[in-house]
Protein backbone atom coordinates (compact mmCIF):
# COMPACT_ATOMS: atom_id res chain seq x y z
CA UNK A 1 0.00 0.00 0.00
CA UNK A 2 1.20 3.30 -0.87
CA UNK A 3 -0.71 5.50 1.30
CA UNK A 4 -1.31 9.90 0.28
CA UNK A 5 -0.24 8.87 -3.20
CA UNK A 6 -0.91 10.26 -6.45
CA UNK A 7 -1.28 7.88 -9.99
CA UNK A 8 -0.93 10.11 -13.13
CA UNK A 9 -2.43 8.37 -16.02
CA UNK A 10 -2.03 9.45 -19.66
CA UNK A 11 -4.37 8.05 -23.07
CA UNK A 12 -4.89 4.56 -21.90
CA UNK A 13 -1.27 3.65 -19.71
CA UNK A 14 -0.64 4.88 -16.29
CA UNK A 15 2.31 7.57 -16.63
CA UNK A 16 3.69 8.10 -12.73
CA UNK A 17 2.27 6.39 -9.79
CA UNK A 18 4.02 7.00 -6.07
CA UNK A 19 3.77 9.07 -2.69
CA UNK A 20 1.95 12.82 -2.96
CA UNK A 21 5.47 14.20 -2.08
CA UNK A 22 7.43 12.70 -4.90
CA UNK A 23 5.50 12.61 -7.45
CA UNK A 24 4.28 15.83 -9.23
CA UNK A 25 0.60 16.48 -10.40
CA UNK A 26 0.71 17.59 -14.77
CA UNK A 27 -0.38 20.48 -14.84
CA UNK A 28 -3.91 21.00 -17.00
CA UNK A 29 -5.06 17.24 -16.07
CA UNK A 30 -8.25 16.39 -14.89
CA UNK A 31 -7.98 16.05 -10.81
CA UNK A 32 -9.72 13.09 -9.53
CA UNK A 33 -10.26 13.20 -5.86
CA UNK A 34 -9.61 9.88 -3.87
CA UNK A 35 -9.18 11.32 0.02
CA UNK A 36 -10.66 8.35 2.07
CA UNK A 37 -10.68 5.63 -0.90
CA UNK A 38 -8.37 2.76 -2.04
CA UNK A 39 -7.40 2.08 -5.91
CA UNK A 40 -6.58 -1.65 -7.07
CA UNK A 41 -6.14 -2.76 -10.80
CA UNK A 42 -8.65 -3.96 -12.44
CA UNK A 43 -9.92 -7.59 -11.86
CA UNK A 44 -8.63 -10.70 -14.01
CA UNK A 45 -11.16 -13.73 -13.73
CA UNK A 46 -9.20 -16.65 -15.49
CA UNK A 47 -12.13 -18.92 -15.72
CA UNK A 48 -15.12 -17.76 -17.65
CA UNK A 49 -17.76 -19.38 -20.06
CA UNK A 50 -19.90 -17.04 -22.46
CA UNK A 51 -22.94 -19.11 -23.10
CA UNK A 52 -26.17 -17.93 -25.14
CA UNK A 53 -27.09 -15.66 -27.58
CA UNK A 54 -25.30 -12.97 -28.65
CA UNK A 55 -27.43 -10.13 -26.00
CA UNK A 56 -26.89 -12.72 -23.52
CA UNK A 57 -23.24 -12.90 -24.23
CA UNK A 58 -22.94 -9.21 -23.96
CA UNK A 59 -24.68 -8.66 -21.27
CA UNK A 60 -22.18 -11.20 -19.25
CA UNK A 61 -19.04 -8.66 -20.41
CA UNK A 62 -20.98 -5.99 -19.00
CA UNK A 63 -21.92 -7.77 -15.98
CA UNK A 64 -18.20 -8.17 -15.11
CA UNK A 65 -17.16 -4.49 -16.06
CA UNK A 66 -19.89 -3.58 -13.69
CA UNK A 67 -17.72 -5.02 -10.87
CA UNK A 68 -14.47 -4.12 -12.58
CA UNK A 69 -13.26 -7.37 -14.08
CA UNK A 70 -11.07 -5.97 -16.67
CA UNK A 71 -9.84 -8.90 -18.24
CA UNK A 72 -11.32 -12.35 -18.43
CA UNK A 73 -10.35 -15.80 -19.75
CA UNK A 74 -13.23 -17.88 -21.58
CA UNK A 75 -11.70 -21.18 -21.10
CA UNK A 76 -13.63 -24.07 -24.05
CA UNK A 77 -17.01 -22.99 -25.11
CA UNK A 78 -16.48 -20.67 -28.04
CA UNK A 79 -17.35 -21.85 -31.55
CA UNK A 80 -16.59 -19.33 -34.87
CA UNK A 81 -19.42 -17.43 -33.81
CA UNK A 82 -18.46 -16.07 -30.36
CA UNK A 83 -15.22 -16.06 -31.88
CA UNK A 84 -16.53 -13.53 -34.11
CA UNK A 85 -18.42 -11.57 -30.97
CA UNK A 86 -14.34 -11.48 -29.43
CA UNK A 87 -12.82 -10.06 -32.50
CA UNK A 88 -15.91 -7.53 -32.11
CA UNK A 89 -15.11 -6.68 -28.19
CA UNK A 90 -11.20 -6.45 -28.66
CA UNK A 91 -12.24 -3.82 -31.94
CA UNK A 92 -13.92 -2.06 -29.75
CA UNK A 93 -17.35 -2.59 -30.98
CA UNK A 94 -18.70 -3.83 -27.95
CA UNK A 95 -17.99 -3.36 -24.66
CA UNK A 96 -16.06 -5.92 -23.26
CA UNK A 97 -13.42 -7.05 -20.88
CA UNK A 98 -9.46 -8.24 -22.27
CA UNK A 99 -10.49 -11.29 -23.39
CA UNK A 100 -8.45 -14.29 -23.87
CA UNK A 101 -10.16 -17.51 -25.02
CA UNK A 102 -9.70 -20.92 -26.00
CA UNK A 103 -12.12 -21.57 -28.65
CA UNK A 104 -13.35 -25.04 -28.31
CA UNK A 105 -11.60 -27.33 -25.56
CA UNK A 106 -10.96 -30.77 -25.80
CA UNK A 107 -12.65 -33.76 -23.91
CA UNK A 108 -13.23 -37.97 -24.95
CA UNK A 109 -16.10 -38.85 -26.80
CA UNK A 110 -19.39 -38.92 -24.53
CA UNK A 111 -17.09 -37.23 -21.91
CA UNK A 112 -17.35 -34.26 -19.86
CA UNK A 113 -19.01 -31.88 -20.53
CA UNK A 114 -21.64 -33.53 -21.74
CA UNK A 115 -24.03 -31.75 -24.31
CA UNK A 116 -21.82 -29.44 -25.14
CA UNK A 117 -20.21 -28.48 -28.59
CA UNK A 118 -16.68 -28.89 -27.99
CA UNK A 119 -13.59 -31.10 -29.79
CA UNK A 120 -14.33 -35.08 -29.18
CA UNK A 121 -11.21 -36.24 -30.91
CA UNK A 122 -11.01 -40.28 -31.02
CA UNK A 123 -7.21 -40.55 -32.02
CA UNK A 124 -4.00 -38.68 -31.60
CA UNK A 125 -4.42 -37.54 -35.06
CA UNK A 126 -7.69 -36.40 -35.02
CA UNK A 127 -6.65 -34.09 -32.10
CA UNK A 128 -4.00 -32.68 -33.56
CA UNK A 129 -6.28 -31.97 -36.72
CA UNK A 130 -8.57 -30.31 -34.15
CA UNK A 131 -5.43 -28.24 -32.54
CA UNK A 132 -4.41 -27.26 -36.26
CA UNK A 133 -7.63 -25.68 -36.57
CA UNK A 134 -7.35 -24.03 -33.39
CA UNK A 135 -4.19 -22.47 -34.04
CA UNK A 136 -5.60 -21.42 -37.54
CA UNK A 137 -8.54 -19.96 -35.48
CA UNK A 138 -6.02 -17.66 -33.42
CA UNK A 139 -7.10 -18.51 -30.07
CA UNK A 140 -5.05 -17.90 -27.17
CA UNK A 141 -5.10 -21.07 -25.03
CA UNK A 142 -5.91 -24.88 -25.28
CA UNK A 143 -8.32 -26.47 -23.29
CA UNK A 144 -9.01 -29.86 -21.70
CA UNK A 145 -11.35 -31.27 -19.51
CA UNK A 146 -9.26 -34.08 -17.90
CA UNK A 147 -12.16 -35.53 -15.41
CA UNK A 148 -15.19 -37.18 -15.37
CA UNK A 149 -17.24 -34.61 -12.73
CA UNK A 150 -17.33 -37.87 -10.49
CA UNK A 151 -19.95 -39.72 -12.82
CA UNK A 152 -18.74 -42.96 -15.17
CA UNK A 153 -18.16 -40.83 -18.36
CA UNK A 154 -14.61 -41.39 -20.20
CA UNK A 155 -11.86 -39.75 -19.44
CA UNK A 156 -9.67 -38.12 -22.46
CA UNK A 157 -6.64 -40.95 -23.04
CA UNK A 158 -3.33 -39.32 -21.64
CA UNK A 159 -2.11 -40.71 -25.19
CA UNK A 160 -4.72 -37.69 -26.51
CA UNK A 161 -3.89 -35.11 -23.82
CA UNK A 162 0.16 -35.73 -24.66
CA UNK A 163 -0.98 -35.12 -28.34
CA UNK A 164 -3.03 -32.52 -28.14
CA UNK A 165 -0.10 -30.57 -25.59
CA UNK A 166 3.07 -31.34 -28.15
CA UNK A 167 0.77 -29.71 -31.40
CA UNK A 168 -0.60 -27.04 -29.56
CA UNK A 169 3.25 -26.20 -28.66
CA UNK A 170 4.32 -26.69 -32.38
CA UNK A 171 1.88 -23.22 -32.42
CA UNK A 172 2.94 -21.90 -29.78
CA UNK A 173 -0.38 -21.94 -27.69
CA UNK A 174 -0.20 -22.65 -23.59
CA UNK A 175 -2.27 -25.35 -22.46
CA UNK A 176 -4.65 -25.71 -19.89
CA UNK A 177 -6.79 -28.83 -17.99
CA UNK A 178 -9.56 -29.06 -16.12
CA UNK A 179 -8.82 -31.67 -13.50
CA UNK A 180 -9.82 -33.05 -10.34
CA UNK A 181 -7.46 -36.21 -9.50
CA UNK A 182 -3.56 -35.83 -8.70
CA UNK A 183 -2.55 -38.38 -10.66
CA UNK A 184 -3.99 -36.46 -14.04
CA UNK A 185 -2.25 -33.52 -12.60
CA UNK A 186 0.96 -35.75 -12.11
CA UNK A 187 0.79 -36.92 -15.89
CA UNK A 188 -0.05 -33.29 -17.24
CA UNK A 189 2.88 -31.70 -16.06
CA UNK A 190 5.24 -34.67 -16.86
CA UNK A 191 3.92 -33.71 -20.92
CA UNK A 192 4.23 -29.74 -20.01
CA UNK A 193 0.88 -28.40 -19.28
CA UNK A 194 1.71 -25.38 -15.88
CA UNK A 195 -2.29 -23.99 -16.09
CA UNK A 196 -4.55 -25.78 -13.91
CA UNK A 197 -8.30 -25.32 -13.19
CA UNK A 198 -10.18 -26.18 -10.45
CA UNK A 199 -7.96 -28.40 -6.97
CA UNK A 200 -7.10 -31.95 -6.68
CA UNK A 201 -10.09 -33.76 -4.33
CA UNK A 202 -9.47 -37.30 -4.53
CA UNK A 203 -5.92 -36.70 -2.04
CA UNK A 204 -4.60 -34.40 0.16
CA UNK A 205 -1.51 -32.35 -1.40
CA UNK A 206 1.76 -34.00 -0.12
CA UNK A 207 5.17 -32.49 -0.16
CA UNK A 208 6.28 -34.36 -2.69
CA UNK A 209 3.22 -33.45 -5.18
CA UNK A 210 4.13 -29.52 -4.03
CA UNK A 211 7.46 -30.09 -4.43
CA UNK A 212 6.30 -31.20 -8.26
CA UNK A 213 4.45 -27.95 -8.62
CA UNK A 214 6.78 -25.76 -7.43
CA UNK A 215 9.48 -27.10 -9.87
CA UNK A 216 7.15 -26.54 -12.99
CA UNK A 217 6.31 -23.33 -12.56
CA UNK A 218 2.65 -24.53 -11.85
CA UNK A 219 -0.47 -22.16 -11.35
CA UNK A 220 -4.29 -23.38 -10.01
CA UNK A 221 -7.12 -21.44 -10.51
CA UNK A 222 -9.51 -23.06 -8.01
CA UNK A 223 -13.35 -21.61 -8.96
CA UNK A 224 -14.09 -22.13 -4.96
CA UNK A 225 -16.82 -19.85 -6.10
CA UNK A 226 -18.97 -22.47 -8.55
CA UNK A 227 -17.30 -25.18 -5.87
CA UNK A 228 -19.67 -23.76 -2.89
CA UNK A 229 -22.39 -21.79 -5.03
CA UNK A 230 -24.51 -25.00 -5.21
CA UNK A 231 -25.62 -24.49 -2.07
CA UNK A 232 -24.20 -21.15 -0.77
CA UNK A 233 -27.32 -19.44 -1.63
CA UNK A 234 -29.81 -21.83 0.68
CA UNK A 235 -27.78 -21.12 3.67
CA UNK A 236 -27.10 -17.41 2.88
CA UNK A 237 -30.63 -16.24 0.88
CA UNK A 238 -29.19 -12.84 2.57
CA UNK A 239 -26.88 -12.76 -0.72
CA UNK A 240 -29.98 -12.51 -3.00
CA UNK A 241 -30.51 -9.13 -1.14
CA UNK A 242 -27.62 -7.53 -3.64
CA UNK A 243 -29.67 -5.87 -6.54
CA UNK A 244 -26.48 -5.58 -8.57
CA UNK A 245 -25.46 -9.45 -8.00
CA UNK A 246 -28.98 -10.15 -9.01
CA UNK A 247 -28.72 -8.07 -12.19
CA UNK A 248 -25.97 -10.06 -13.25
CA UNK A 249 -27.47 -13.35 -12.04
CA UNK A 250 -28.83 -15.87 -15.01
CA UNK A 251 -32.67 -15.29 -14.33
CA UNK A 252 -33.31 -18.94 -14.27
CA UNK A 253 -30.92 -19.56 -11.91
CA UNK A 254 -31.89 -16.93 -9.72
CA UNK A 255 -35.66 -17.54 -9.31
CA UNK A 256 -34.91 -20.91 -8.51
CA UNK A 257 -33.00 -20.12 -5.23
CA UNK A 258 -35.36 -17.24 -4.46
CA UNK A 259 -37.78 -20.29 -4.06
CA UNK A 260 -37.15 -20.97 -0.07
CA UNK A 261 -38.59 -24.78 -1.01
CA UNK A 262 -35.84 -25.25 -3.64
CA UNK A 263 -33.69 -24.16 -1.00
CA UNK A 264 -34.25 -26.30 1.91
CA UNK A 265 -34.63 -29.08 -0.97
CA UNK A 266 -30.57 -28.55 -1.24
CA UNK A 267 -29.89 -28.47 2.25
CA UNK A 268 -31.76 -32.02 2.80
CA UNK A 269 -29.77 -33.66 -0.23
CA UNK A 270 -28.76 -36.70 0.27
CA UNK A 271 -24.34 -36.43 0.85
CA UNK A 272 -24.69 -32.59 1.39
CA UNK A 273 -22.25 -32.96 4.33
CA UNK A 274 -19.68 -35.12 1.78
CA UNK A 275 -19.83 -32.28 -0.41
CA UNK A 276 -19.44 -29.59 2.02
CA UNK A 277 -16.42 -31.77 2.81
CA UNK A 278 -14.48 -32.12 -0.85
CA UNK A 279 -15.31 -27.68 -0.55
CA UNK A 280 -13.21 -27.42 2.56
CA UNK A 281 -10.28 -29.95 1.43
CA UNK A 282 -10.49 -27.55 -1.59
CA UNK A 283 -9.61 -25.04 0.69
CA UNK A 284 -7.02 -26.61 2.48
CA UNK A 285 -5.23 -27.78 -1.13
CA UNK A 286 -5.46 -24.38 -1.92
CA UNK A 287 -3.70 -22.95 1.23
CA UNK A 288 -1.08 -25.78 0.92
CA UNK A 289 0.13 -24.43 -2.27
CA UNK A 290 -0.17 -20.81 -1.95
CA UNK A 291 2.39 -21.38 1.52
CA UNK A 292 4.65 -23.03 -0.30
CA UNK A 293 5.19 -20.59 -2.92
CA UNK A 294 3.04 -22.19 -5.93
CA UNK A 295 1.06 -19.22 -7.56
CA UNK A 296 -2.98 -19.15 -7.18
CA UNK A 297 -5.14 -17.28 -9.65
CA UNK A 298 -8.48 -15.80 -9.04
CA UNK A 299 -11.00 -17.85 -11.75
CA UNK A 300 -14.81 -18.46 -11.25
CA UNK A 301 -15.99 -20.96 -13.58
CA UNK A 302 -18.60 -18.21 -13.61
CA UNK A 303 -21.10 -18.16 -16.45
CA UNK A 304 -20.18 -22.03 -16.57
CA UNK A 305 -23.74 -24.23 -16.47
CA UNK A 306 -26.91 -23.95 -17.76
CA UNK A 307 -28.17 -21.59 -15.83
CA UNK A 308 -25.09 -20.48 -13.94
CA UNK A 309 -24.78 -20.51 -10.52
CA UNK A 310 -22.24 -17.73 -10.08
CA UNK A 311 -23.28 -14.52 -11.01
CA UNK A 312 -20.79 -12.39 -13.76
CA UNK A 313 -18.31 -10.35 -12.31
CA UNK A 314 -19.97 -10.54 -8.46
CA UNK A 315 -18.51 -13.74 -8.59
CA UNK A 316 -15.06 -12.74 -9.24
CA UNK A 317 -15.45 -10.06 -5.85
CA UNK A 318 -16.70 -14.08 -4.45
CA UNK A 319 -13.76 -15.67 -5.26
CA UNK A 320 -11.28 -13.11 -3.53
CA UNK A 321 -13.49 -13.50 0.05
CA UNK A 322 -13.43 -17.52 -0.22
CA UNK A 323 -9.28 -17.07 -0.72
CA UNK A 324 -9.56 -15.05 2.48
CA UNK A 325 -11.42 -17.72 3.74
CA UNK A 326 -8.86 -20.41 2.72
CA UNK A 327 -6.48 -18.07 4.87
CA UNK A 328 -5.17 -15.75 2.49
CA UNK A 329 -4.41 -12.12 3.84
CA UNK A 330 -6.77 -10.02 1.57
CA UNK A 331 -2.88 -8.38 -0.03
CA UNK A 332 -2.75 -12.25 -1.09
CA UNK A 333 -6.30 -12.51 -2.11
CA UNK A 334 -6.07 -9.06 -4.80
CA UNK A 335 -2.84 -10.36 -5.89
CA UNK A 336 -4.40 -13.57 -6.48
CA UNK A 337 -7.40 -11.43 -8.58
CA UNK A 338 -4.58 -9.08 -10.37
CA UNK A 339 -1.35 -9.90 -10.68
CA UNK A 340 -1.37 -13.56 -10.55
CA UNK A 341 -4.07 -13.41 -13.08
CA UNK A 342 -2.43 -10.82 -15.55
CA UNK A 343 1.04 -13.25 -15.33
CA UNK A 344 -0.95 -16.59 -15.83
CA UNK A 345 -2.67 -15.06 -19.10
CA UNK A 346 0.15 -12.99 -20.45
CA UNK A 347 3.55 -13.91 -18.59
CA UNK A 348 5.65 -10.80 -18.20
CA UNK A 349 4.15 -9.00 -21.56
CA UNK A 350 0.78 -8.90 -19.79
CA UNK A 351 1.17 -4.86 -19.20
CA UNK A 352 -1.80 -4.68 -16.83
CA UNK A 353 -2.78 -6.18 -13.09
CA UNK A 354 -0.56 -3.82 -11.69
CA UNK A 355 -0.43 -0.63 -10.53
CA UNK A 356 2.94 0.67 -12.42
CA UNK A 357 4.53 3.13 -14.65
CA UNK A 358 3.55 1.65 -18.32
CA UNK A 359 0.99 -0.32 -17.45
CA UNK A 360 -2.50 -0.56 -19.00
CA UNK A 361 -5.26 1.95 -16.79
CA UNK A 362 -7.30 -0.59 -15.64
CA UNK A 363 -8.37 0.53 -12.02
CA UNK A 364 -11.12 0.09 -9.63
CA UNK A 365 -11.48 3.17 -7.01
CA UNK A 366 -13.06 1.80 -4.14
CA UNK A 367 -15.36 3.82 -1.11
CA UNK A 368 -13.44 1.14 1.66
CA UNK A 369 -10.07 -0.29 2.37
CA UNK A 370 -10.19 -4.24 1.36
CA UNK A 371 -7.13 -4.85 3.70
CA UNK A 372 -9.47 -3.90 6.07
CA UNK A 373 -12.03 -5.91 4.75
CA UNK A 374 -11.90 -8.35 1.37
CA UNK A 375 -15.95 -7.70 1.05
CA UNK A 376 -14.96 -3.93 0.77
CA UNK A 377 -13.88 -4.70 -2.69
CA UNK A 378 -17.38 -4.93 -3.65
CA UNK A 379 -17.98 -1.33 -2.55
CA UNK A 380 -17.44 0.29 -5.89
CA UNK A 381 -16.88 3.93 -6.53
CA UNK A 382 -15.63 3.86 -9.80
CA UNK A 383 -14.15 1.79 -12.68
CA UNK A 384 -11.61 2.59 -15.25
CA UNK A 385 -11.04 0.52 -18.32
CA UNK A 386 -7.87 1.73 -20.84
CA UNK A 387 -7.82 5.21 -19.00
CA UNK A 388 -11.66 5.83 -19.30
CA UNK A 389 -14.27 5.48 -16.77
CA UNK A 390 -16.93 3.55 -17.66
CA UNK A 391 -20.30 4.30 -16.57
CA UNK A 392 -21.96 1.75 -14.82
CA UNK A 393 -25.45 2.49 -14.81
CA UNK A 394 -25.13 1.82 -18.40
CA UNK A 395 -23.71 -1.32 -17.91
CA UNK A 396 -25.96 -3.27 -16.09
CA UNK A 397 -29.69 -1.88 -15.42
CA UNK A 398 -30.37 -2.41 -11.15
CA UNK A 399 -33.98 -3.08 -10.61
């Protein structure tokens, strides 16, 4: 923290950033006032999915401006056509958050996800033909779902995953799994994959399987949000009291846990207490790592399911208080939403998720400290995208 200071931005970079007393105010600039609030960089959510039609679509990237996500990863569910909706957004056609994505992901026939238009490749050829045409495609990242969401689906071959890894390194393109089980993780690295979504659940992380981590350069972006949102709402209906989070809600999704019946239905569920269980080893694997040194990354899965259960953007503010509650300082948790984020996505090049001299303007002014406390993050004054303040009430319409 860099308290009495002063961040001088110019066209869409930040130009000087540093204490009051050493760092001169240009003279002829617009003066922005900030006595009394805090500024972070804008948010980076590194798990995303943009289902629907194209209003739908954009009203997610609003959604998440709304709450200052910045930049966003949409991580498997994008044919040509929302393909077409990015190249719109990073045109600036739409508005939209930096948007990486990986165009189609990768999963075995009749695997997970099921229903879902992605690449089904049978053969190490045919996935290569499907990375090929990726790569052709320009996307940024490729994706696999390496799990079977505890149900007796197939699991992609490691034969496939190995292939589908080496070609999409031929291009040049980072890969990324979806896993649940160490042993996946264990075989993924050994083949090169460092980007990992979701924790391992079947084992408590070991020293040696840290040790692993720490020595590829490994990065987990656990969604504890979607982990715990299947039943977060039925024993805190208090959430639903947010107009903005319900704004950015999927309607569907919403009126069901409005219902107070559909919400003491979840709480009776048969092996509620099992799953409130795998949520908290989640949280343990995830304070493991981050101890030892292995880099965490703020990602939501939000937008992920039909409907969603984790609101755009709100969820992202979500995933930063369930860090804290993993035992994260809330320094660790922003990092963990900014920094960690910006270098997962973009390495050193990423020129944002930081406030510093060159970097991109992405900023959220806040009315509260969130080292005081990580909810204050949520209390929004103001949001700056590329040096421009966006206005919100545009963005998303509160009932």
């Amino acid at each position: 923290m860099i308290e009495d200071s002063v961040v001088v931005i110019e066209g869409a970079r930040i130009q000087a950033v540093g204490p009051r007393s050493h760092t001169p105010v240009p003279k002829g600039g617009e003066i922005i006032d900030g006595i009394g609030k805090t500024l972070i960089p804008g948010l980076v959510d590194t798990h995303a999915h943009y289902h629907g039609e194209r209003p739908e679509v954009e009203h997610r990237f609003k959604a998440q401006l709304y709450f200052g996500v910045t930049t966003s990863r949409s991580i498997g569910v994008d044919p040509e056509e929302k393909l077409a909706m990015i190249a719109d957004g990073r045109a600036g056609r739409i508005a939209m958050p930096r948007l990486y994505t990986a165009g189609l992901g990768f999963t075995a026939p009749k695997g997970h996800p099921v229903n879902r238009e992605v690449n089904r490749p049978a053969s190490v050829e045919e996935a290569r033909q499907n990375v090929a045409t990726l790569a052709a495609q320009e996307v940024d990242f490729v994706k696999m779902w390496v799990d079977t969401l505890r149900s007796t689906v197939p699991k992609i071959t490691p034969e496939i995953r190995a292939a589908i890894v080496e070609e999409a390194r031929k291009h040049n393109i980072p890969s990324v799994a979806h896993i649940s089980e160490e042993a996946d993780v264990r075989q993924l690295i050994g083949v090169g994959v460092k980007d990992f979504l979701h924790t391992v659940s079947d084992t408590e992380a070991g020293p040696d399987f840290i040790k692993l981590c720490l020595d590829n350069g490994v990065t987990f972006s656990p969604t504890l949000t979607n982990a715990q949102a299947g039943w977060n709402y039925a024993e805190h209906p208090e959430l639903l009291d947010d107009v903005a989070m319900r704004a950015a809600f999927d309607a569907e999704s919403l009126a069901s846990w409005q219902d107070p019946k559909h919400r003491q239905e979840v709480l009776a569920r048969a092996g509620f207490a099992e799953r409130k269980a795998r949520f908290a080893q989640s949280l343990r694997f995830v304070k493991l790592l981050a101890d030892a040194g292995v880099r965490i990354a703020a990602g939501t899965d939000s937008g992920g399911g039909s409907p969603s259960n984790v609101p755009m953007g709100w969820g992202t503010h979500r995933e930063l208080q369930l860090l804290v509650e993993a035992g994260f300082t809330p320094l660790q948790a922003i990092v963990a939403g900014t920094k960690n984020g910006a270098g997962l996505l973009a390495g050193d090049k990423s020129g944002y998720g930081t406030i510093e001299v060159g970097k991109a303007a992405d900023l959220l002014l806040l009315d509260a400290d969130p080292l005081a406390d990580i909810r204050n993050t949520l209390k929004i004054h103001r949001v700056m995208q590329a040096g421009k303040w966006l206005n919100r009430e545009e963005l998303l319409s509160l009932e």
